[in-house]
Protein backbone atom coordinates (compact mmCIF):
# COMPACT_ATOMS: atom_id res chain seq x y z
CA UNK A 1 0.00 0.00 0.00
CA UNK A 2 2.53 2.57 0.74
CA UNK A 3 4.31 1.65 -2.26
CA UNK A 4 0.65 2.47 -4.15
CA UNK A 5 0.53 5.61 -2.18
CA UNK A 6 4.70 6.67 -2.70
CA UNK A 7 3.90 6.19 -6.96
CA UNK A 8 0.79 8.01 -6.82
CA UNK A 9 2.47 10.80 -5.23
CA UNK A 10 5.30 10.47 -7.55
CA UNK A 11 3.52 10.68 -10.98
CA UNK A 12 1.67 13.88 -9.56
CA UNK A 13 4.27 15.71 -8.58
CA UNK A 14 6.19 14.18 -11.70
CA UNK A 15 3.01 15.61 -13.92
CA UNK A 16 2.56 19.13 -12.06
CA UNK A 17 6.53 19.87 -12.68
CA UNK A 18 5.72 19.31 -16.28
CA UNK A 19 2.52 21.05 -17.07
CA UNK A 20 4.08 23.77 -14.85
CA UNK A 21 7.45 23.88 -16.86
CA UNK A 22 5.08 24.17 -19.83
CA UNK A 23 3.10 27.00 -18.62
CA UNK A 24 5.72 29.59 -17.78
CA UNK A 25 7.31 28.55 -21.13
CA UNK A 26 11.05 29.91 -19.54
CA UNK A 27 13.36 31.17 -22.45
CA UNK A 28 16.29 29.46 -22.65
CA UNK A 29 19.65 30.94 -21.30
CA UNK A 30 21.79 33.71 -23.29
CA UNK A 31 24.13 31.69 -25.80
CA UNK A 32 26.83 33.38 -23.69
CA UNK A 33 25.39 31.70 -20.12
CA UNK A 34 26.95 28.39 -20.47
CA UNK A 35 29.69 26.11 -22.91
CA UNK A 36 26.71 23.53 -23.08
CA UNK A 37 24.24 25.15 -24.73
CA UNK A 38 26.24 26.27 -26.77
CA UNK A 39 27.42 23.11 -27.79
CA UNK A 40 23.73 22.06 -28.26
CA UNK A 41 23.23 25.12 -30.40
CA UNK A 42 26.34 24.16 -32.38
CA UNK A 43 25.11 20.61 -33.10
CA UNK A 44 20.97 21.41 -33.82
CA UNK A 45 22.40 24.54 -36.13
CA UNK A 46 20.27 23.39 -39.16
CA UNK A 47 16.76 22.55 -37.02
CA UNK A 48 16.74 26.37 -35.30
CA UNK A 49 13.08 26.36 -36.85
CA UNK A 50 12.45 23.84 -34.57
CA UNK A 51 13.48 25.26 -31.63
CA UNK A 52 10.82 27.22 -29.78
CA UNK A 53 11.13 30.08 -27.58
CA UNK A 54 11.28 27.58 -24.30
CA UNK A 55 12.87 24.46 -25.41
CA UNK A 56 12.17 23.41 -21.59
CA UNK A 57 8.33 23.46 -22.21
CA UNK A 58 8.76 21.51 -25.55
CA UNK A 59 10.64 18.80 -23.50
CA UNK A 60 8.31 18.51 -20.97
CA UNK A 61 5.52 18.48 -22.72
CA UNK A 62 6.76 15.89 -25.07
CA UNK A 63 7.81 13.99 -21.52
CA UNK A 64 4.82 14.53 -20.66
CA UNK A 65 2.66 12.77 -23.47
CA UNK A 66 4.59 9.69 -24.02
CA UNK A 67 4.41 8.72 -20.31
CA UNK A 68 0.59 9.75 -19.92
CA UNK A 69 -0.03 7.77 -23.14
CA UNK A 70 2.00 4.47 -22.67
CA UNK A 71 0.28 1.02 -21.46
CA UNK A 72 1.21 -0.16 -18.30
CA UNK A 73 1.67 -3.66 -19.39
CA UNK A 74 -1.96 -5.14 -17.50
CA UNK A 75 -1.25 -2.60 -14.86
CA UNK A 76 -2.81 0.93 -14.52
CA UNK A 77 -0.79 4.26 -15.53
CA UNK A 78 -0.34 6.11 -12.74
CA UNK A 79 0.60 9.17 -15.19
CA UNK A 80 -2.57 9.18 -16.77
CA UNK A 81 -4.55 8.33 -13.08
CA UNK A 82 -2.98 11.67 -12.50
CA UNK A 83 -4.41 13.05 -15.71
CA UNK A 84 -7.65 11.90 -14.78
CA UNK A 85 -7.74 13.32 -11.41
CA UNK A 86 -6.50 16.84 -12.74
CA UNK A 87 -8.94 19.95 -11.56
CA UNK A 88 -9.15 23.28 -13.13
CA UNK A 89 -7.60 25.85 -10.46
CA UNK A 90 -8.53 28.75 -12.41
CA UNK A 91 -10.93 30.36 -9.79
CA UNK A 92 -8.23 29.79 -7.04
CA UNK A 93 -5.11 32.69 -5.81
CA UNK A 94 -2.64 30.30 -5.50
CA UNK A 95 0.01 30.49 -8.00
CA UNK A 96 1.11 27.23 -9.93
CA UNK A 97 4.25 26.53 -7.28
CA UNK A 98 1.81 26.57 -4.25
CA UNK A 99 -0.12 24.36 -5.78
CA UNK A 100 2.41 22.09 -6.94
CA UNK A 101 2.91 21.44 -2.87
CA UNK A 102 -0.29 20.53 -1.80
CA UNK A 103 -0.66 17.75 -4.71
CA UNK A 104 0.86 15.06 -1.95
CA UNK A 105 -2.02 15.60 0.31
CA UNK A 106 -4.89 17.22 -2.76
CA UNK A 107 -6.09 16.60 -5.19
CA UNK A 108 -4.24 17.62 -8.13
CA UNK A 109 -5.34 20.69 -9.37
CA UNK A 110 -3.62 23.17 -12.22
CA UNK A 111 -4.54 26.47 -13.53
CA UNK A 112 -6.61 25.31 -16.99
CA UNK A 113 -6.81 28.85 -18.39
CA UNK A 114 -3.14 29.29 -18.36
CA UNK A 115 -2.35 25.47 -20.23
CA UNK A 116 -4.58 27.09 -22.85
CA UNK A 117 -3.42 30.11 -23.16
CA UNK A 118 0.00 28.65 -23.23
CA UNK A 119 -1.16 26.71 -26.25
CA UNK A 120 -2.74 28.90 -27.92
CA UNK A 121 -0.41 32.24 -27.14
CA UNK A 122 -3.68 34.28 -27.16
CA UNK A 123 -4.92 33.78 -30.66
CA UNK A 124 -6.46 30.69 -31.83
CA UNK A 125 -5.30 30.29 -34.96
CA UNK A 126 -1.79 29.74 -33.66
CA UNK A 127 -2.87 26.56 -32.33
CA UNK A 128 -5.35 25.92 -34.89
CA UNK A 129 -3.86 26.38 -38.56
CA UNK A 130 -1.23 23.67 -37.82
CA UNK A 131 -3.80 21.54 -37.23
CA UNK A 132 -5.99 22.80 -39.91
CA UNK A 133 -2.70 22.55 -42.00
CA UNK A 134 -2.11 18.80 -41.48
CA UNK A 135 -5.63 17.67 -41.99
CA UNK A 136 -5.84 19.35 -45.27
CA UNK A 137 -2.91 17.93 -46.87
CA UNK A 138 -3.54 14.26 -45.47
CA UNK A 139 -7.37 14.90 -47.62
CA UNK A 140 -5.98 16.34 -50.26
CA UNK A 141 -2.42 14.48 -50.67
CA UNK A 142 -4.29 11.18 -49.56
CA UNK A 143 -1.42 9.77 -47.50
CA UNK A 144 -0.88 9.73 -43.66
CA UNK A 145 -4.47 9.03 -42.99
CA UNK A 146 -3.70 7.23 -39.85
CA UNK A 147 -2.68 10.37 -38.72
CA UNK A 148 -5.65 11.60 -40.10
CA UNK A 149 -7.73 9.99 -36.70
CA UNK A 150 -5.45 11.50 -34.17
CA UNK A 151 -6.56 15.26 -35.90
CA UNK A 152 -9.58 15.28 -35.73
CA UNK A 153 -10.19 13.69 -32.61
CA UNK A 154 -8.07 16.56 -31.43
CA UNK A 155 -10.43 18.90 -33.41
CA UNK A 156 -13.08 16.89 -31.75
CA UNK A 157 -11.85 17.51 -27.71
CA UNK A 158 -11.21 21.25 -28.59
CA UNK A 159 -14.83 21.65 -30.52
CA UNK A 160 -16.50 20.30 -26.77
CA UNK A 161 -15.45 24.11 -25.66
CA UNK A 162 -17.82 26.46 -26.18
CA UNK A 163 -15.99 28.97 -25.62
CA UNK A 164 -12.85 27.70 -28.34
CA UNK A 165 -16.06 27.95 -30.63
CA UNK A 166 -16.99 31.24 -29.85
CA UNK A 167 -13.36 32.54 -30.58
CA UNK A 168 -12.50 30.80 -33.69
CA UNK A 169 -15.85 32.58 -35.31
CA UNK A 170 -14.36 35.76 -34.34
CA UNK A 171 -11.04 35.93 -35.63
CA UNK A 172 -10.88 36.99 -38.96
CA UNK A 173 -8.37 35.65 -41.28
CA UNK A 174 -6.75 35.67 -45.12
CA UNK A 175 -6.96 31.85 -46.00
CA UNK A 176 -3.45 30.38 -45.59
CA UNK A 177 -1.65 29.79 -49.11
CA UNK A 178 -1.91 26.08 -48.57
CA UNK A 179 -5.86 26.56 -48.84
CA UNK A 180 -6.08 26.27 -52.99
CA UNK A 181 -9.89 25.02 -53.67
CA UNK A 182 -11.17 28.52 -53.89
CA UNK A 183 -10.17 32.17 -53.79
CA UNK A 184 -11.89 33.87 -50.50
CA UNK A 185 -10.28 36.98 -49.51
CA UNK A 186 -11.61 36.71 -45.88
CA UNK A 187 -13.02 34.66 -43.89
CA UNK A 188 -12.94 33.79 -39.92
CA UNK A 189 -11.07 30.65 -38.67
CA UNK A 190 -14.46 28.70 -37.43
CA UNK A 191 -15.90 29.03 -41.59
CA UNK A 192 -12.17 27.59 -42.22
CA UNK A 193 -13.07 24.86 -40.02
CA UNK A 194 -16.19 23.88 -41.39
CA UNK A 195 -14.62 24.34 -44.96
CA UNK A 196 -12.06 22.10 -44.33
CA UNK A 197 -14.32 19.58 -42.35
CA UNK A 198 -16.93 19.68 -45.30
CA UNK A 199 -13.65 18.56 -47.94
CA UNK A 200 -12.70 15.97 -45.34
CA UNK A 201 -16.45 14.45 -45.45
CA UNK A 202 -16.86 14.89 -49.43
CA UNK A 203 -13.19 13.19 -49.90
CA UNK A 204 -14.04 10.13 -47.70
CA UNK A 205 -16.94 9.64 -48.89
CA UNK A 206 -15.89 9.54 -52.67
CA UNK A 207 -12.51 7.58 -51.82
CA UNK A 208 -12.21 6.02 -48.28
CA UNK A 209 -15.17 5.65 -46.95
CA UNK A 210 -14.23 5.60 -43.51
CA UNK A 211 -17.32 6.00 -41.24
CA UNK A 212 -14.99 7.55 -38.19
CA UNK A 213 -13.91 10.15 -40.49
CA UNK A 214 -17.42 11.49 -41.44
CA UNK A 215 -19.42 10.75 -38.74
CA UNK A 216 -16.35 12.92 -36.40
CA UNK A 217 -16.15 15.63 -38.70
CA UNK A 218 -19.89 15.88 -38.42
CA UNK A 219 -19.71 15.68 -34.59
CA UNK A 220 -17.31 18.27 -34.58
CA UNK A 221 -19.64 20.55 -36.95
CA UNK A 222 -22.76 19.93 -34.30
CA UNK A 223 -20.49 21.08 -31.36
CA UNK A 224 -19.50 24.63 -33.37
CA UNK A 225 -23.04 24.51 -34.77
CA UNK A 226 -24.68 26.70 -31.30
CA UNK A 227 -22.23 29.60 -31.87
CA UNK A 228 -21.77 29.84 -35.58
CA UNK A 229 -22.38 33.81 -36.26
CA UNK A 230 -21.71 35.45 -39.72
CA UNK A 231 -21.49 32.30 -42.13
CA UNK A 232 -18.94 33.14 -45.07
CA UNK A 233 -21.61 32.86 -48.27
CA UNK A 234 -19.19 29.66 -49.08
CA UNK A 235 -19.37 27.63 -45.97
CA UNK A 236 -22.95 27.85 -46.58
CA UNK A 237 -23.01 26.60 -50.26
CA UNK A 238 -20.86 23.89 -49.04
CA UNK A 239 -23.00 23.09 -46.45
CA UNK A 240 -26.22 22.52 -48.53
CA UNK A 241 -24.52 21.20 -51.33
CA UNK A 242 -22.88 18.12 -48.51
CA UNK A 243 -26.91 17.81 -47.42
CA UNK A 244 -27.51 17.46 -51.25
CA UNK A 245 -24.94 14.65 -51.69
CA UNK A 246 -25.46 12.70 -48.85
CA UNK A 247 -29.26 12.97 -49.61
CA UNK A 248 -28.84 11.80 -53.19
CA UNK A 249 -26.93 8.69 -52.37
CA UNK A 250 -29.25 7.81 -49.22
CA UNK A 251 -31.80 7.92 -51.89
CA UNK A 252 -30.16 5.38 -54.40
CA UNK A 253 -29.56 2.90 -51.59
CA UNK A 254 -32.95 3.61 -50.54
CA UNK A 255 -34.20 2.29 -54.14
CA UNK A 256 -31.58 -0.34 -54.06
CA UNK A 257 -32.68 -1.63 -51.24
CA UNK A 258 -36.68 -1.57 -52.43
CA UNK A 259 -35.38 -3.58 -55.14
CA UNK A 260 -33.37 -6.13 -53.29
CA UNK A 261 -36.45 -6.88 -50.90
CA UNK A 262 -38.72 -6.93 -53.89
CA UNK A 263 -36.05 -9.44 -55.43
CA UNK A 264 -36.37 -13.66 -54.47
CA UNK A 265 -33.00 -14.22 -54.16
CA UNK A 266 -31.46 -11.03 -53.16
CA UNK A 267 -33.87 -9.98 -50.05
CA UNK A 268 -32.50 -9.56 -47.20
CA UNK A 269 -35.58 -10.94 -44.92
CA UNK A 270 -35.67 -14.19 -47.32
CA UNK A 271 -32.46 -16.41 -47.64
CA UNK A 272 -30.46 -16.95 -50.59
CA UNK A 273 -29.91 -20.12 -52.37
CA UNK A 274 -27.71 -21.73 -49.42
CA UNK A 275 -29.92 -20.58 -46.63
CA UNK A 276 -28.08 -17.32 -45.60
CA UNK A 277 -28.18 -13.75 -46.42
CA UNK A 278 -25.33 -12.48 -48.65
CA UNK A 279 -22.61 -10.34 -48.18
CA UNK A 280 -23.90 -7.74 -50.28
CA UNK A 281 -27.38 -7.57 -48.61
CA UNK A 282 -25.90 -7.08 -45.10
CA UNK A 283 -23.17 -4.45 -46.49
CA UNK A 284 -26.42 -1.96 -48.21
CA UNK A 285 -28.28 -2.39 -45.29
CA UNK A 286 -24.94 -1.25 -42.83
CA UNK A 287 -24.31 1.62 -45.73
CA UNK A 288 -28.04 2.40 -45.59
CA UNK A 289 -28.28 2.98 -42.25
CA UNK A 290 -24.45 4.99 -42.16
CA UNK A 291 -26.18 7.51 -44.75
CA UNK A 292 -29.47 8.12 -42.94
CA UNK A 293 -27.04 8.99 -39.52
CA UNK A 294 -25.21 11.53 -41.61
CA UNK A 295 -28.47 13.06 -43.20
CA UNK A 296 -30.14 13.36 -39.66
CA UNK A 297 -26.77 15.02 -38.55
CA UNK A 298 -26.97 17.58 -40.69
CA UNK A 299 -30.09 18.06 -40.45
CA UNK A 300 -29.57 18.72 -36.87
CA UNK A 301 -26.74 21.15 -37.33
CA UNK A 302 -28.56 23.40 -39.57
CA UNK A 303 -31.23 23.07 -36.98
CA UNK A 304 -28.86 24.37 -34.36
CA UNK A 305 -27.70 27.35 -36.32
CA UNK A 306 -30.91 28.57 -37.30
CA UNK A 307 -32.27 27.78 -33.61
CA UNK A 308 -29.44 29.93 -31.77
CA UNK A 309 -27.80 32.04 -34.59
CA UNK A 310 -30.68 32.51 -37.37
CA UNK A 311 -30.20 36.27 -36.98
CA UNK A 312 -26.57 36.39 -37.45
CA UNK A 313 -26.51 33.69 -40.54
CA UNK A 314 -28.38 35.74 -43.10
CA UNK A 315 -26.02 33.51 -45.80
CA UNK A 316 -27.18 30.29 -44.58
CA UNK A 317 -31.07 31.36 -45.17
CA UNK A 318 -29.90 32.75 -48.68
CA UNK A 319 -28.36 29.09 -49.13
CA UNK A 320 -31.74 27.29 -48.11
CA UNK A 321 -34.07 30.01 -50.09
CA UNK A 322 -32.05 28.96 -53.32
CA UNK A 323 -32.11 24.80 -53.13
CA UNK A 324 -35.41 24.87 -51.21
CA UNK A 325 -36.98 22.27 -53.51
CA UNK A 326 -34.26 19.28 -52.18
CA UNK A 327 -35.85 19.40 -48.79
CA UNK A 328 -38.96 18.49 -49.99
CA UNK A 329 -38.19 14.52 -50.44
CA UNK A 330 -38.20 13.85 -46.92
CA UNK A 331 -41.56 15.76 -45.81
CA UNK A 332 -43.24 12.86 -44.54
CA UNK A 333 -39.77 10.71 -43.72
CA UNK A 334 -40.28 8.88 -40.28
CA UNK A 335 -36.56 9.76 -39.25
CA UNK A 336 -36.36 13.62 -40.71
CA UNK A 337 -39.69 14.72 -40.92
CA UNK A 338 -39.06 16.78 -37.17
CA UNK A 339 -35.93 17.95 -38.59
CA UNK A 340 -37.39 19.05 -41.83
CA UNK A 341 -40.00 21.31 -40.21
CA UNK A 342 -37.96 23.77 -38.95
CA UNK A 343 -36.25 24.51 -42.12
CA UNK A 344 -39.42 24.29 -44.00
CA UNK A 345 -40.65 26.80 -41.70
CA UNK A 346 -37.58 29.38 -41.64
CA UNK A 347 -37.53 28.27 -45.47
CA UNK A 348 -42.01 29.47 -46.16
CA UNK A 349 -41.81 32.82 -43.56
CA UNK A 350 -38.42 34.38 -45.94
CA UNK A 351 -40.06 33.52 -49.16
CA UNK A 352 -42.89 34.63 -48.24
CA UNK A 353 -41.57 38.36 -47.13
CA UNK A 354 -39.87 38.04 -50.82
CA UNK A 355 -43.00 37.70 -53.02
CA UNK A 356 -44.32 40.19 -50.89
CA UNK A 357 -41.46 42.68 -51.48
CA UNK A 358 -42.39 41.97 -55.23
CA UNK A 359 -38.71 42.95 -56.16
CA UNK A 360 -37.86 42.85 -59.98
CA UNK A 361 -34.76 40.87 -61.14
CA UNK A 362 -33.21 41.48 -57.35
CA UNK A 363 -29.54 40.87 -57.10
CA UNK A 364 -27.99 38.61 -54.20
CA UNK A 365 -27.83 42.10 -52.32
CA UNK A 366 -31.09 42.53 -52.72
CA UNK A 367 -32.41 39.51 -51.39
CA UNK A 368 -30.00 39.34 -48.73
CA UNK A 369 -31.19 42.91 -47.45
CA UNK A 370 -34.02 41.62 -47.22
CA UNK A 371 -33.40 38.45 -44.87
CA UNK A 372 -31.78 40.94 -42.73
CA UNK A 373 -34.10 43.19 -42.44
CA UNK A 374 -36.99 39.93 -41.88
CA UNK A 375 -34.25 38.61 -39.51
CA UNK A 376 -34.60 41.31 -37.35
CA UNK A 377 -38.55 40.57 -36.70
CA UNK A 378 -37.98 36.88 -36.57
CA UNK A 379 -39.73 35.06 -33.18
CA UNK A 380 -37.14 32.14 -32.11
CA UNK A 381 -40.34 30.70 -30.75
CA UNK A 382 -41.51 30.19 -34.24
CA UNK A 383 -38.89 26.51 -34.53
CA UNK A 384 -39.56 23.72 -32.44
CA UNK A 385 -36.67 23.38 -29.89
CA UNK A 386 -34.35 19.76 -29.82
CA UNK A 387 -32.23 19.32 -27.26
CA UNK A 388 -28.65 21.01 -28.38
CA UNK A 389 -26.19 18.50 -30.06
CA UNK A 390 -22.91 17.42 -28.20
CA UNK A 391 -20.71 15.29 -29.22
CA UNK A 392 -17.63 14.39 -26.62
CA UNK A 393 -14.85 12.12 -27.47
CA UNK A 394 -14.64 8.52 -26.00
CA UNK A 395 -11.81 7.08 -25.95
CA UNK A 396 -11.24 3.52 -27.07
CA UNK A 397 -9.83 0.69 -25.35
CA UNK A 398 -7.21 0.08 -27.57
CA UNK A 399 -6.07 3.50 -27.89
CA UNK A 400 -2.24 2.79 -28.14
CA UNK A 401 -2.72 1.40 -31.54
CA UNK A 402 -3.43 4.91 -32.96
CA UNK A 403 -1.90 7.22 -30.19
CA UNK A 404 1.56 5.73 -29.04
CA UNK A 405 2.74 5.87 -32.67
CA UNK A 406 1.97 9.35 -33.37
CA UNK A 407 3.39 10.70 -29.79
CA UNK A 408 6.83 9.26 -30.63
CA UNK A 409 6.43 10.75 -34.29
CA UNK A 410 6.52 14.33 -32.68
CA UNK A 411 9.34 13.01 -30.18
CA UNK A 412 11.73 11.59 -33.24
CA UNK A 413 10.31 14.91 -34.87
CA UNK A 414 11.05 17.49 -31.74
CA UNK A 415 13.74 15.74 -29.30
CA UNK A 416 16.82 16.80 -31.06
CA UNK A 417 18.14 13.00 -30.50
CA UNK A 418 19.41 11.01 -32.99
CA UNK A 419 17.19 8.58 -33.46
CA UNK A 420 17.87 5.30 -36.33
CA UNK A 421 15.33 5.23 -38.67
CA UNK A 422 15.59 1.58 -39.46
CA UNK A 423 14.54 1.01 -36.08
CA UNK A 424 11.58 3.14 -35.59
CA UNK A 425 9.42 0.58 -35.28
CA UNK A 426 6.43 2.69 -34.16
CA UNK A 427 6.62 5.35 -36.81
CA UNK A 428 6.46 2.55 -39.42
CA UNK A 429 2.96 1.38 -37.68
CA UNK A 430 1.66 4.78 -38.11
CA UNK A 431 2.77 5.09 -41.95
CA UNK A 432 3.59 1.76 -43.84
CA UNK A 433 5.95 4.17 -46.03
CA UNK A 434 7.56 6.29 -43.13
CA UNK A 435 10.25 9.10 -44.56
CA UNK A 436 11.98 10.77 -42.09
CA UNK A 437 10.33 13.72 -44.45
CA UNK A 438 6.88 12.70 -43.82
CA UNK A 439 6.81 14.07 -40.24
CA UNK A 440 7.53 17.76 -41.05
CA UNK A 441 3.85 19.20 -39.00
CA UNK A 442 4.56 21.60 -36.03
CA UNK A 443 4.02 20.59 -32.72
């Protein structure tokens, strides 16, 4: 027991030192202070971009994630115990040192607002366009996308913060040159976000067709959805035009499926020739069922939007105004009918104020004048209210598989050790065709 107690006291301390080392981020020491840094500065000469302001706080954060995120072979990690146990100090005085003492007898508690501000250096986009970064090429490129699940379920934790949400529709950005599928001169980081999220569901479902990627990017679309406010006139295209998609291949299967019940050897409630179902049967059925998820989804995040934001979206009801007929189809749907309603209704009240306006030939000026100025008499009691849509990340059981691999990318990436490549055994289960090159994201 006191052996339990003496480790348990040992990876919280051992964790506080880090996160604490990470949030005062301490510059290193003048190149003059000492004959071994200069030595290291000598020998890392050619990675100075690598090098951040506190190499101390890159250490120990690096530290810091590949203890918290080993196994403990059939034993529990105290590290991430510690983790789990970790309390947001924010509305205490203490500083971060005087809290660092009482974690032997407390429990452990560190100042959240200052990690996150840490990360983020006060703007979002320094934390997010990385990340934003990464995602985009792995879509676009179509390698790393093993990587590809780590990044968005970081997207995912940081899109459970309202507040994160809030921010990244405020800052206002030039799209980063790396952004080349269309010419915007601004826009604010949350419509890059749903931009970017909207490519990552069209690519996967065109090429890999991998259900966590689509259903998560979705998830992380509903958490934003509450506190979207001035929708770029893009995002909002994009957005119908997804709902269009997806709808137009639920309805195919839908047909497909009519037909394979309708056929005697292909139905899925009668048997084939050798008694059992086929392969194919039980694969439309699964794909069926993925597609009328996603539809509902968005359904439910265009809900959102209009519920809280309707006011501040004027782009979005332009968007719905001009493809109003494709919501039609699912009127009297069991699943979407609810979900339908709301947009039919937001969708009758603005056309209705513009044939009453009567304007001739109006431009897209025009008309969107106009929702403004009906926006601005709009009752939020006239949509029925569903409960707001969350999504949180869960992590699974056999997380090591997809996060070990990429926390020892960034430590072969960001140590400064000399590491052989031959024998980078992990790397290689995170990309079949590991480069040394292929790990060149920021931290």
């Amino acid at each position: 027991m006191a052996a339990l107690i003496e480790s348990s006291h040992f990876s919280k301390g051992m964790l506080g030192r880090l996160l604490e080392n990470f949030i005062n981020q301490q510059s290193p020491p003048a190149q003059r202070a000492g004959v071994f840094y200069n030595a290291y500065s000598m020998l890392f000469s050619s990675k100075d971009h690598l090098i951040k302001s506190s190499p101390l706080a890159e250490k120990s954060i690096l530290l810091l994630m590949t203890i918290a995120g080993q196994g403990a072979c059939g034993h529990e990690n105290d590290f991430r115990k510690a983790f789990a146990a970790l309390e947001d100090s924010s509305s205490r005085s203490q500083s971060p040192s005087t809290i660092l003492s009482e974690m032997s007898t407390n429990p452990m508690q560190m100042p959240f607002k200052s990690i996150y501000h840490s990360i983020i250096k006060t703007d979002p986009d320094v934390l997010m366009l990385p990340l934003l970064h990464l995602i985009y090429e792995a879509v676009e490129k179509k390698t790393n996308y093993s990587q590809l699940y780590i990044l968005l379920t970081i997207l995912l934790i940081l899109s459970q913060d309202d507040v994160h949400n809030e921010n990244s529709h405020k800052v206002t950005i030039s799209p980063p040159a790396w952004f080349t599928e269309r010419i915007i001169r601004f826009v604010t980081l949350g419509d890059l976000v749903m931009l970017i999220l909207i490519r990552v569901i069209q690519a996967n479902i065109s090429r890999h067709r991998d259900i966590y990627f689509h259903t998560t990017s979705l998830a992380i679309l509903a958490n934003m959805s509450s506190t979207i406010i001035g929708m770029h006139s893009v995002v909002a295209q994009r957005l119908v035009n997804l709902y269009e998609l997806i709808s137009k291949k639920y309805s195919k299967l839908s047909k497909q499926a009519e037909m394979t019940e309708s056929s005697p050897t292909l139905s899925l409630d009668k048997p084939n020739h050798d008694g059992v179902n086929t392969e194919h049967d039980v694969t439309q059925e699964m794909e069926l069922a993925v597609y009328s998820d996603l539809i509902a989804l968005l359904l439910e995040i265009i809900n959102s939007v209009l519920t809280h934001t309707l006011k501040s979206n004027q782009q979005l009801v332009y968007a719905l105004l001009h493809r109003r007929a494709m919501f039609s189809q699912f009127r009297l749907h069991a699943r979407f009918s609810e979900l339908i309603q709301n947009i039919d209704t937001v969708i009758a009240h603005f056309h209705g104020r513009l044939i009453e306006a009567d304007l001739r030939t109006p431009s897209v000026d025009d008309i969107l004048k106009l929702i403004d100025e009906t926006g601005l008499r709009w009752a939020p009691g006239n949509l029925k209210e569903f409960p707001d849509v969350k999504f949180q990340y869960e992590e699974e059981t056999e997380y090591q598989k997809f996060f070990v691999p990429y926390i020892w990318s960034l430590v072969y990436q960001h140590a400064h050790i000399y590491w052989n490549p031959t024998k980078a055994v992990l790397l290689y289960l995170l990309d079949p065709d590991f480069q040394i090159s292929h790990f060149t994201g920021s931290l």
